[in-house]
N, C-alpha and C. Protein backbone atom coordinates (compact mmCIF):
# COMPACT_ATOMS: atom_id res chain seq x y z
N UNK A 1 43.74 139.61 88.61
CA UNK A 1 42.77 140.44 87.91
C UNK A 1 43.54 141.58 87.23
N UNK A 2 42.88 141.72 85.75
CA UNK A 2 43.57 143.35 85.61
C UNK A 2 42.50 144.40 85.75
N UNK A 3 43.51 145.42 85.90
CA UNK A 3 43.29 146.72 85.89
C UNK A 3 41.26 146.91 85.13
N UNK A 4 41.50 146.94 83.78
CA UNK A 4 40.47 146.91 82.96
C UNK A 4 39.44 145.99 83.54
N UNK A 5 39.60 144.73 84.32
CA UNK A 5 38.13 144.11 84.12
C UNK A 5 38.07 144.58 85.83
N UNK A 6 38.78 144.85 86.82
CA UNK A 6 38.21 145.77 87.90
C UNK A 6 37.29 147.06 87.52
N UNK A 7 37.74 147.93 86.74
CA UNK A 7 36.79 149.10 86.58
C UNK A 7 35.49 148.21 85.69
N UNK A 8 35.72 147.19 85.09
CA UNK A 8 34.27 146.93 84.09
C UNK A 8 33.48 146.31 85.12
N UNK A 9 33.95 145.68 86.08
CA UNK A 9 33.06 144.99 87.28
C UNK A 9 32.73 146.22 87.72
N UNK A 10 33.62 147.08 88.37
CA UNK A 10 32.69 147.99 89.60
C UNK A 10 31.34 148.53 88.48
N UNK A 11 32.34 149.06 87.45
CA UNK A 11 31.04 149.82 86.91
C UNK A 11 29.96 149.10 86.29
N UNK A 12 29.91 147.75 86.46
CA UNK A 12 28.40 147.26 85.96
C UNK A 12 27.41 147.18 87.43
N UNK A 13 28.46 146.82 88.74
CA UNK A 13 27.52 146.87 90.10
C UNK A 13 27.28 148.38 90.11
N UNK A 14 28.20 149.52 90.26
CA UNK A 14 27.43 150.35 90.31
C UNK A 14 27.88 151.53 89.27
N UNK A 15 26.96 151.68 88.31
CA UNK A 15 26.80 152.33 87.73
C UNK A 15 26.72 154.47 87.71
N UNK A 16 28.01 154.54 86.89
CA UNK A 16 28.27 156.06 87.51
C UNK A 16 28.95 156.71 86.60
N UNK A 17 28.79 157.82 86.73
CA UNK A 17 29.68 158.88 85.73
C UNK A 17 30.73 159.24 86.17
N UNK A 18 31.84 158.81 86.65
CA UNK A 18 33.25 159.12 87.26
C UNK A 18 33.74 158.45 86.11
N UNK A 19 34.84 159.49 85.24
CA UNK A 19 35.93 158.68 84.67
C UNK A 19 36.49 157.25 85.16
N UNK A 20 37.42 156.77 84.18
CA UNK A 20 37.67 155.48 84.43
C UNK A 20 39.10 155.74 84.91
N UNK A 21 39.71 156.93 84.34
CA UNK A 21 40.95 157.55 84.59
C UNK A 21 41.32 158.04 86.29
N UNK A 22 39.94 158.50 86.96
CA UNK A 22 40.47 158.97 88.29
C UNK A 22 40.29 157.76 88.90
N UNK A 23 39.01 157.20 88.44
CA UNK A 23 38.84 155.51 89.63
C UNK A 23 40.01 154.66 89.52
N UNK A 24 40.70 154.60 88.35
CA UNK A 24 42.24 153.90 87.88
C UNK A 24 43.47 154.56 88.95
N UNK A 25 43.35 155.87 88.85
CA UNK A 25 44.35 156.62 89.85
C UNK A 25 44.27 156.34 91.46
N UNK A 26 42.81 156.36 91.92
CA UNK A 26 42.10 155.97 93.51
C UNK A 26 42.82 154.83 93.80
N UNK A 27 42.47 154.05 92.85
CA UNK A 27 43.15 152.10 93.15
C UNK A 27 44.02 151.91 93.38
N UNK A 28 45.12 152.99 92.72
CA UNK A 28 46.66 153.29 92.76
C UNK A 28 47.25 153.29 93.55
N UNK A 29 46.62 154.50 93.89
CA UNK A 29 47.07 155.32 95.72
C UNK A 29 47.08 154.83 96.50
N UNK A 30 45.67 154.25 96.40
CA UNK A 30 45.08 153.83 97.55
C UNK A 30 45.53 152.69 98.09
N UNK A 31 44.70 150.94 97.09
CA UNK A 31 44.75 150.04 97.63
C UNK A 31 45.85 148.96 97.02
N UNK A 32 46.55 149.37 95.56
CA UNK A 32 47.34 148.78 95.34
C UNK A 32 48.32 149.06 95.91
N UNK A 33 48.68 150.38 96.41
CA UNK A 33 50.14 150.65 97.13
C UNK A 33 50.27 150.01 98.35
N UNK A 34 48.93 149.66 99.25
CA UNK A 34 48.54 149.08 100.29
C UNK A 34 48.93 147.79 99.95
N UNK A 35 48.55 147.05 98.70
CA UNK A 35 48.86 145.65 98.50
C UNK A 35 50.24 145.66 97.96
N UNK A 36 51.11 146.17 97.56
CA UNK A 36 52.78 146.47 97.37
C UNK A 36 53.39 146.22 98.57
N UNK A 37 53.06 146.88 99.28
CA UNK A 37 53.18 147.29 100.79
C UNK A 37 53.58 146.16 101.50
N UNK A 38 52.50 145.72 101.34
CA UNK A 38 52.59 144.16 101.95
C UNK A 38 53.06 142.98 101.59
N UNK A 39 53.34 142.93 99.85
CA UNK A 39 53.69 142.06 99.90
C UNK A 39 55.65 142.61 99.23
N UNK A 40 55.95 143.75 99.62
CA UNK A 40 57.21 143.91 99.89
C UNK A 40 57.81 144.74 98.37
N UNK A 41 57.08 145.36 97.28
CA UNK A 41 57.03 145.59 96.27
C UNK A 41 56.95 147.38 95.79
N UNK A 42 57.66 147.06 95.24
CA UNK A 42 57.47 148.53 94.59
C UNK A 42 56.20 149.35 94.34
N UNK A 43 55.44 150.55 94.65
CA UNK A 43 54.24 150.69 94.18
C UNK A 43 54.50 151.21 93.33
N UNK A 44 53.55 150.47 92.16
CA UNK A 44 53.22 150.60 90.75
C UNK A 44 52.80 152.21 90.49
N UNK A 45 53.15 152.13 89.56
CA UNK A 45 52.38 153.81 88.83
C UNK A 45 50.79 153.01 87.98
N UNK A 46 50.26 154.11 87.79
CA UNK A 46 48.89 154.10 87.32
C UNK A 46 49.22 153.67 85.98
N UNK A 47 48.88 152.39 85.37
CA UNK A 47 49.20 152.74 84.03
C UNK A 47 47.70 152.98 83.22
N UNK A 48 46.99 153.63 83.25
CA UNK A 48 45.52 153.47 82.39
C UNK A 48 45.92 154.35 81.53
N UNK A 49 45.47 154.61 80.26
CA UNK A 49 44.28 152.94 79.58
C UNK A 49 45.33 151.88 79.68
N UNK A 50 46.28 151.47 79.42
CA UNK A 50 46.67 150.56 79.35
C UNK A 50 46.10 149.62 80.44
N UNK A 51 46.00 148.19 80.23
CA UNK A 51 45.79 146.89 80.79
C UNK A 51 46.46 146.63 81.96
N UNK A 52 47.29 146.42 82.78
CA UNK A 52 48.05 145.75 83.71
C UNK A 52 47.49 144.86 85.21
N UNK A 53 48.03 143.55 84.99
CA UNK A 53 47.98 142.76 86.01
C UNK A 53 48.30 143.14 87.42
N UNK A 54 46.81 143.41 87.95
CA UNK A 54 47.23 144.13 89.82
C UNK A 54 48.05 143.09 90.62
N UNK A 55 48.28 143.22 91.57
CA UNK A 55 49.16 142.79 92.31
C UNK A 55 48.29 141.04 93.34
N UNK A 56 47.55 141.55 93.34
CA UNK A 56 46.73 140.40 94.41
C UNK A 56 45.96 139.61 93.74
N UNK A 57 46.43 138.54 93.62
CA UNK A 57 46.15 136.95 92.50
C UNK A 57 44.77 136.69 93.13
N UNK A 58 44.07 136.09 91.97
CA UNK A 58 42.87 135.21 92.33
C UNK A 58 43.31 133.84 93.34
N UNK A 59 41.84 133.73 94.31
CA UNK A 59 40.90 134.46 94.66
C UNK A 59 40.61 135.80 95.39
N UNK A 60 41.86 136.30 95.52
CA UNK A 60 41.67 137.46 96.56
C UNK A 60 41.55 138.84 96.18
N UNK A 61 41.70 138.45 94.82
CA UNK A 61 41.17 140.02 94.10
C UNK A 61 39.90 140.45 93.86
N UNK A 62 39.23 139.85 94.53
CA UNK A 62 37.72 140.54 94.58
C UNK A 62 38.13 141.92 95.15
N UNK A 63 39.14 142.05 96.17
CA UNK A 63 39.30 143.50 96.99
C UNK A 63 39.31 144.56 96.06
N UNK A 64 39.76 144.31 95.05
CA UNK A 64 39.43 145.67 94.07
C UNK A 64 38.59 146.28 93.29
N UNK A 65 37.58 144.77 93.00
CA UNK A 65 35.68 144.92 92.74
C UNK A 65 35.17 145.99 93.61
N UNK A 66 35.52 145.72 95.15
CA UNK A 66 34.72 146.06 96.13
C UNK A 66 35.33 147.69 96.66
N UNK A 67 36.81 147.68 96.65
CA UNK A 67 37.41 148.59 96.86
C UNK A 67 36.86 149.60 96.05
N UNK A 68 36.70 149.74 94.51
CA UNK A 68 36.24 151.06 93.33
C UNK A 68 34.84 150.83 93.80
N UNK A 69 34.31 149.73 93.87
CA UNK A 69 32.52 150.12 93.95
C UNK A 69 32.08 151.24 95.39
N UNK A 70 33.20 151.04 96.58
CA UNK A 70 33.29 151.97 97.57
C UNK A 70 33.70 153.37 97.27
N UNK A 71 34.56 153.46 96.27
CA UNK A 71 34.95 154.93 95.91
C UNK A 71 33.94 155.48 95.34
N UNK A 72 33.05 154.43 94.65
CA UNK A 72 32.34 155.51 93.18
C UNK A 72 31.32 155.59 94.44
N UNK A 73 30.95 154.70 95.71
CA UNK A 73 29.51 155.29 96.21
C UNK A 73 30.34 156.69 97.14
N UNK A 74 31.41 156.57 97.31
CA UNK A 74 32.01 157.91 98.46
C UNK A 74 31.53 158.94 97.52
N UNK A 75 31.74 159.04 95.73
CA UNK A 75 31.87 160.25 95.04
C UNK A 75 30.52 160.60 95.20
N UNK A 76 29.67 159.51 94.79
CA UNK A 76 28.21 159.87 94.86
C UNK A 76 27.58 159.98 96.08
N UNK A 77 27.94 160.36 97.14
CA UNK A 77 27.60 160.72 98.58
C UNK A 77 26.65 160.01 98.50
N UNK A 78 27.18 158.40 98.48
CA UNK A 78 25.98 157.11 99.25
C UNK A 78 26.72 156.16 100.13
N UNK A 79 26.27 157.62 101.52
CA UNK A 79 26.88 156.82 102.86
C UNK A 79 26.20 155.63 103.06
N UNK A 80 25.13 155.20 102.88
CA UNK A 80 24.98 153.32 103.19
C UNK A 80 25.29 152.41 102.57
N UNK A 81 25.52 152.78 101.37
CA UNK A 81 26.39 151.80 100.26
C UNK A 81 27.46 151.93 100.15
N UNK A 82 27.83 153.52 100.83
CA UNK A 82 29.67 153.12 100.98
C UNK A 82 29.97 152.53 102.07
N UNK A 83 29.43 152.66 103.21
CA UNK A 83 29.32 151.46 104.63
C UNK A 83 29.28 150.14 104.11
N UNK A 84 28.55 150.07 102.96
CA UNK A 84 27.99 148.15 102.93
C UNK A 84 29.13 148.30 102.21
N UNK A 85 29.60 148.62 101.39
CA UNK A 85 30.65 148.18 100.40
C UNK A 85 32.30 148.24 101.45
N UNK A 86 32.22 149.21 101.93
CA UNK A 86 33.37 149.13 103.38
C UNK A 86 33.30 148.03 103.87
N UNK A 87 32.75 147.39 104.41
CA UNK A 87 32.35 146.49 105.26
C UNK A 87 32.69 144.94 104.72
N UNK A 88 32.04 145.00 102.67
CA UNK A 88 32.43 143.67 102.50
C UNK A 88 34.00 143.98 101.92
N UNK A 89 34.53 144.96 101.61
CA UNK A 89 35.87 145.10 101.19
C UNK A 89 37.05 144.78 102.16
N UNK A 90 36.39 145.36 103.48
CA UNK A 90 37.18 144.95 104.65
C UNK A 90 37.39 143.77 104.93
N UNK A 91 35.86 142.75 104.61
CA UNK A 91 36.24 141.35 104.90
C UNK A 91 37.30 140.77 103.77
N UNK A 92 37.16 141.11 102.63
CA UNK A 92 37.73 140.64 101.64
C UNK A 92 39.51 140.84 101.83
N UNK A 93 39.67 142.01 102.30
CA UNK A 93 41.07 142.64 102.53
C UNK A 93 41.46 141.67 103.50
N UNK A 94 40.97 141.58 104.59
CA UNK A 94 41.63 140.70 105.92
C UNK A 94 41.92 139.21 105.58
N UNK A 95 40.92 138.75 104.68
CA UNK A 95 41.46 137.44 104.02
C UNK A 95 42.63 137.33 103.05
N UNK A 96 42.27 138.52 102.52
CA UNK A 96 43.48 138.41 101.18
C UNK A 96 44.93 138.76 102.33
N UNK A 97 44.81 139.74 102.85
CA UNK A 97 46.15 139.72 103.83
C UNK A 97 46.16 138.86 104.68
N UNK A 98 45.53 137.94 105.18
CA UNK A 98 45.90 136.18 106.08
C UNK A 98 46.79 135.21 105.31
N UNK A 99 46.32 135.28 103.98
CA UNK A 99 46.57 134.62 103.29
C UNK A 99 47.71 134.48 102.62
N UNK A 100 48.28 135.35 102.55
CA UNK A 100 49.43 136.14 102.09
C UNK A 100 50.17 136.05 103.38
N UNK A 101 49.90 136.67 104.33
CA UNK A 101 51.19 135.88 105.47
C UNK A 101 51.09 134.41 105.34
N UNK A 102 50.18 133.74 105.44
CA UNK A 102 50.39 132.18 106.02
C UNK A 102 50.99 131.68 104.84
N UNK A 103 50.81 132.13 103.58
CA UNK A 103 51.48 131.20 102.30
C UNK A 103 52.30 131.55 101.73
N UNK A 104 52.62 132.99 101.55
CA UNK A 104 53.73 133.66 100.70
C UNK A 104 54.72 133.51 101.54
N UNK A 105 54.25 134.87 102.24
CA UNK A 105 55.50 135.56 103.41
C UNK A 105 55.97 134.76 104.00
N UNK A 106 55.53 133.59 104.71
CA UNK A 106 56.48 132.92 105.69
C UNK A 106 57.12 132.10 104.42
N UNK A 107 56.75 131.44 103.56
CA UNK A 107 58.11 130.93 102.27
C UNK A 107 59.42 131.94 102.16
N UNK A 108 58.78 133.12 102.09
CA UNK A 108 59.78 134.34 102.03
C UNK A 108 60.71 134.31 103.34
N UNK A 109 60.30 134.75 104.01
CA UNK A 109 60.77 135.04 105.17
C UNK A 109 60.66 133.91 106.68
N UNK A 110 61.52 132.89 106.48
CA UNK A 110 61.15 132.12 107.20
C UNK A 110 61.00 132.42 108.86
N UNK A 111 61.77 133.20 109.28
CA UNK A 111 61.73 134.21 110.56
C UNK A 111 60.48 134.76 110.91
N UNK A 112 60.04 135.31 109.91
CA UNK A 112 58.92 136.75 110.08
C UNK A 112 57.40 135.60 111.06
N UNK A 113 57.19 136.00 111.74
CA UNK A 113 55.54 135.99 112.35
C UNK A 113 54.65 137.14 112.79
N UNK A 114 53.56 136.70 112.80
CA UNK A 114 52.44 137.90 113.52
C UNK A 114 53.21 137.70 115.46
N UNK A 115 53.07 138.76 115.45
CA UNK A 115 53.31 139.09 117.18
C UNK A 115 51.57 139.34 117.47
């Protein structure tokens, strides 16, 4: 997924007046450095406006649909929609990181396992 059609998804589910510039920066910090992280990578700088290809390939990039639609409900103090949106982002995250050990990482690292 890039950059651009993550913010055009969150912001058609939920609809909000937060720049596109700080929700671009949140993703940054937040969950792409988290997905760098893991899969052993440099964290990226923010590049907005510009376009750029996030880090976590389809299908598992829904996490960043779900990840900004959670920020924009934190800004707008909507604790039950930032719970529901927590909740399916979390599931989404734990798959996208299973997935990524069982198929990448161990190619990578033939040693490495979950303890």
């Amino acid at each position: 997924m890039y950059l651009l059609k993550a913010l055009d998804e969150a912001n058609k589910i939920r609809p909000n007046a937060a720049h596109d510039d700080i929700k671009a920066a949140q993703l940054f910090q937040g969950l792409e450095a988290e997905v760098a992280e893991l899969m052993g990578e440099a964290i990226p700088d923010c590049t907005y406006p510009e376009d750029t290809e996030l880090l976590m390939p389809y299908p598992y990039d829904d996490i960043y649909r779900w990840y900004l639609c959670a920020q924009i409900d934190l800004m707008n103090e909507e604790t039950q929609l930032y719970a529901n949106d927590m909740e399916v982002f979390n599931a989404a995250w734990a798959r996208a990181q299973a997935w990524y050990r069982r198929n990448v990482r161990n190619k990578i690292d033939k040693n490495w396992r979950v303890m």
